[in-house]
C-alpha atoms as a PDB file:
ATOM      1  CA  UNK A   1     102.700  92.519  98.503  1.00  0.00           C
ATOM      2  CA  UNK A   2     101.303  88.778  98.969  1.00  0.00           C
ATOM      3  CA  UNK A   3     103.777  88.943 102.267  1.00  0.00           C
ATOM      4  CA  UNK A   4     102.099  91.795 103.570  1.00  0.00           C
ATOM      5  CA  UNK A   5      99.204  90.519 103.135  1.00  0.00           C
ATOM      6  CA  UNK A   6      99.680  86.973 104.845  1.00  0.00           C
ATOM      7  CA  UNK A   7     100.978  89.060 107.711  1.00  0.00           C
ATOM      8  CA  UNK A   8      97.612  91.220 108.240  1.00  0.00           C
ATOM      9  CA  UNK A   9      95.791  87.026 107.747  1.00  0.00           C
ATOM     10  CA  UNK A  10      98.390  86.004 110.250  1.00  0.00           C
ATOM     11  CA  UNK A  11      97.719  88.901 112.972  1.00  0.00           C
ATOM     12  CA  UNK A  12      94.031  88.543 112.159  1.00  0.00           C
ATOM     13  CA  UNK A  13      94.319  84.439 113.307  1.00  0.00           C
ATOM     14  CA  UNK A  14      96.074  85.750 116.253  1.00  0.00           C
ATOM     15  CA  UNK A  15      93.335  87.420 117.235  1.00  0.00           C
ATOM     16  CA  UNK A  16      90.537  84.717 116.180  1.00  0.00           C
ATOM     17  CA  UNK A  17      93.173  82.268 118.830  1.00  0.00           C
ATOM     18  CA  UNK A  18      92.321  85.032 121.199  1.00  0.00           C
ATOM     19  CA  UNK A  19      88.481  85.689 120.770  1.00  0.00           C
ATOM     20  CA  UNK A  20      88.283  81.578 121.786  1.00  0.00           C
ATOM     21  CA  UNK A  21      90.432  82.273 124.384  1.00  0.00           C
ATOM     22  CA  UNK A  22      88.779  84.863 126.072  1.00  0.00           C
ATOM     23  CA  UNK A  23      85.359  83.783 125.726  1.00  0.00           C
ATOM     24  CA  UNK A  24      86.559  80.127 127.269  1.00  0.00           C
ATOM     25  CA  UNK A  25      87.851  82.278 130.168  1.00  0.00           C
ATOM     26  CA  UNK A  26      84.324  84.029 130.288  1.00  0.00           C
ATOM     27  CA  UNK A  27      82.644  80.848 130.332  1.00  0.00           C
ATOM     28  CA  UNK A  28      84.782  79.161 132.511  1.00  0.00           C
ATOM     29  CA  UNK A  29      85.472  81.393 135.243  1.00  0.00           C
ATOM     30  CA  UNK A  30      82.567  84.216 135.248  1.00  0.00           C
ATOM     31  CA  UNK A  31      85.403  86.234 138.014  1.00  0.00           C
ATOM     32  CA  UNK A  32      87.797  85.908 135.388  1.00  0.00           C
ATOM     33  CA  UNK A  33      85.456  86.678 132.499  1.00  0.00           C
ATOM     34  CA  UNK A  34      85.098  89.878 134.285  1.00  0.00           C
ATOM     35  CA  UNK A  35      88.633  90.840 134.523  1.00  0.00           C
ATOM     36  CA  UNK A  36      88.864  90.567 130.671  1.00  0.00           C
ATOM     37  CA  UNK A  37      86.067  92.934 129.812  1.00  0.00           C
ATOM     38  CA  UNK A  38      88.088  94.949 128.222  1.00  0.00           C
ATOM     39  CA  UNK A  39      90.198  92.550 125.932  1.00  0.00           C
ATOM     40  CA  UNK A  40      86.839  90.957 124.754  1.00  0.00           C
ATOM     41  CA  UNK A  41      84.947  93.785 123.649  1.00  0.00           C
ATOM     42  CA  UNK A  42      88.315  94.889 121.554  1.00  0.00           C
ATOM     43  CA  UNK A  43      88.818  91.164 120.461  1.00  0.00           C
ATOM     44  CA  UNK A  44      85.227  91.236 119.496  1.00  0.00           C
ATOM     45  CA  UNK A  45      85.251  94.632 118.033  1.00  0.00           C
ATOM     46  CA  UNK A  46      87.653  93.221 115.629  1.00  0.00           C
ATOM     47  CA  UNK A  47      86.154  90.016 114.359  1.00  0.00           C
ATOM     48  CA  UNK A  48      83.030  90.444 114.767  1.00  0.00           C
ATOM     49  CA  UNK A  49      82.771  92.551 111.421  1.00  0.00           C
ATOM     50  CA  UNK A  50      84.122  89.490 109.442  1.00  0.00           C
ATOM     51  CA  UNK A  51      82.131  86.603 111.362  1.00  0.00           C
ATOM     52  CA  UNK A  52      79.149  88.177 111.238  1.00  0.00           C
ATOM     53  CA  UNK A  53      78.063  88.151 107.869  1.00  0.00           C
ATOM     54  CA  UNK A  54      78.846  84.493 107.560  1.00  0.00           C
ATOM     55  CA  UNK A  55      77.027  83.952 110.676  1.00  0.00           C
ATOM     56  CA  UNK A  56      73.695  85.261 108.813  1.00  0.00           C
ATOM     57  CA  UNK A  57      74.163  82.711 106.562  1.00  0.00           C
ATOM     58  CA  UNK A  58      75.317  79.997 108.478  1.00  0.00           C
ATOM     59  CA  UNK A  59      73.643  80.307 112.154  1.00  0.00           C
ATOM     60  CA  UNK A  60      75.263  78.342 115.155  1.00  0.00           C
ATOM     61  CA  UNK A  61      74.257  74.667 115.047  1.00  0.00           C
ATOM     62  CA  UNK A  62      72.228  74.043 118.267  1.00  0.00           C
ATOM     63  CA  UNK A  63      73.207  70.728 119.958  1.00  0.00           C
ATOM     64  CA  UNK A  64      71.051  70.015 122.982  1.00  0.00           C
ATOM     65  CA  UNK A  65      71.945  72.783 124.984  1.00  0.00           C
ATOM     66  CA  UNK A  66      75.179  73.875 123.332  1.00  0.00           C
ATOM     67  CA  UNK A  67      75.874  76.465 120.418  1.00  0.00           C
ATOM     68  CA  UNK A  68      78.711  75.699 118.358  1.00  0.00           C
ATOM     69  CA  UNK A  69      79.319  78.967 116.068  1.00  0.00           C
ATOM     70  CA  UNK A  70      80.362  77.603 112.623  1.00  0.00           C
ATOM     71  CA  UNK A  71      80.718  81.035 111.395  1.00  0.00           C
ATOM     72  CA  UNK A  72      84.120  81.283 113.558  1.00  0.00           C
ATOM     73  CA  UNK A  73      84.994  77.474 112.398  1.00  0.00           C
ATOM     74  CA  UNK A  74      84.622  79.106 108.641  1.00  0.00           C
ATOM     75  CA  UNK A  75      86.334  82.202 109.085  1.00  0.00           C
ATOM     76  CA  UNK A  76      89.402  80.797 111.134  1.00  0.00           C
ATOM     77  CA  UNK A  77      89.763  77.978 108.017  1.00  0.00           C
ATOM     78  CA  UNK A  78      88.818  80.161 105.401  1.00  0.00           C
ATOM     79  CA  UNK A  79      91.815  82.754 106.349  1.00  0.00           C
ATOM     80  CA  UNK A  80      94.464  79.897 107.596  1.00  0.00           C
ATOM     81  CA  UNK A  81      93.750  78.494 103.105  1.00  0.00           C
ATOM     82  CA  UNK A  82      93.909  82.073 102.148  1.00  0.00           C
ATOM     83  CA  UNK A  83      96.960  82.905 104.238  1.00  0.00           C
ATOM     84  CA  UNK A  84      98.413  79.290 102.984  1.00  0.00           C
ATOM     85  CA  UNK A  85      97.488  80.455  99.262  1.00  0.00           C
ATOM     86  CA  UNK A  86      99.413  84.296  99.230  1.00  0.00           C
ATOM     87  CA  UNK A  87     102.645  82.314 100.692  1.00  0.00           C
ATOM     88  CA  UNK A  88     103.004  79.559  97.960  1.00  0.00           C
ATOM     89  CA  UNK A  89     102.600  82.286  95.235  1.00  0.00           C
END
C-alpha cells in the first residue's frame, strides 16, 4: 500500500518538474509558450488544486519585480519528505 502510494507522490513530482517546465518555456519564449497551451492548462489543472490552498496562506514573496511562488517550493518539498517517509516504512 505505502508503494502505491509513493508511486501516485512520485507521478505527482513528475508533474510539479513539468508545471516549472512549461511555465519557463512560457516565459521564455512567448511563441513557444503558445505551442504548449494545451500541456499547461492540463499541468495546471492538476496542481493547481494542491498549491493553491497553501498559496492562500503563504502568498508569493515579491522581490523587486519578481514573484517567487513559495507555495510550489512547499508543495514540491513537502511531497519529495512524504514520498521519502512511505518508502523507509
Amino acid at each position: 500500500m505505502f508503494a502505491l502510494l509513493a508511486t501516485v507522490l512520485l507521478l505527482f513530482q513528475i508533474v510539479l518538474i513539468a508545471r516549472v517546465v512549461v511555465d519557463w518555456v512560457g516565459v521564455l519564449s512567448p511563441a513557444g509558450g503558445a505551442r504548449i497551451g494545451g500541456a499547461r492548462r492540463l499541468v495546471h489543472r492538476v496542481t493547481e488544486p494542491v498549491i493553491a490552498p497553501v498559496r492562500r496562506v503563504l502568498p508569493p514573496l515579491r522581490l523587486g519585480g519578481v514573484g517567487i511562488d513559495l507555495a510550489f517550493t512547499v508543495v514540491f518539498l513537502g511531497v519529495v519528505v512524504l514520498r521519502a517517509l512511505l518508502l523507509s516504512v
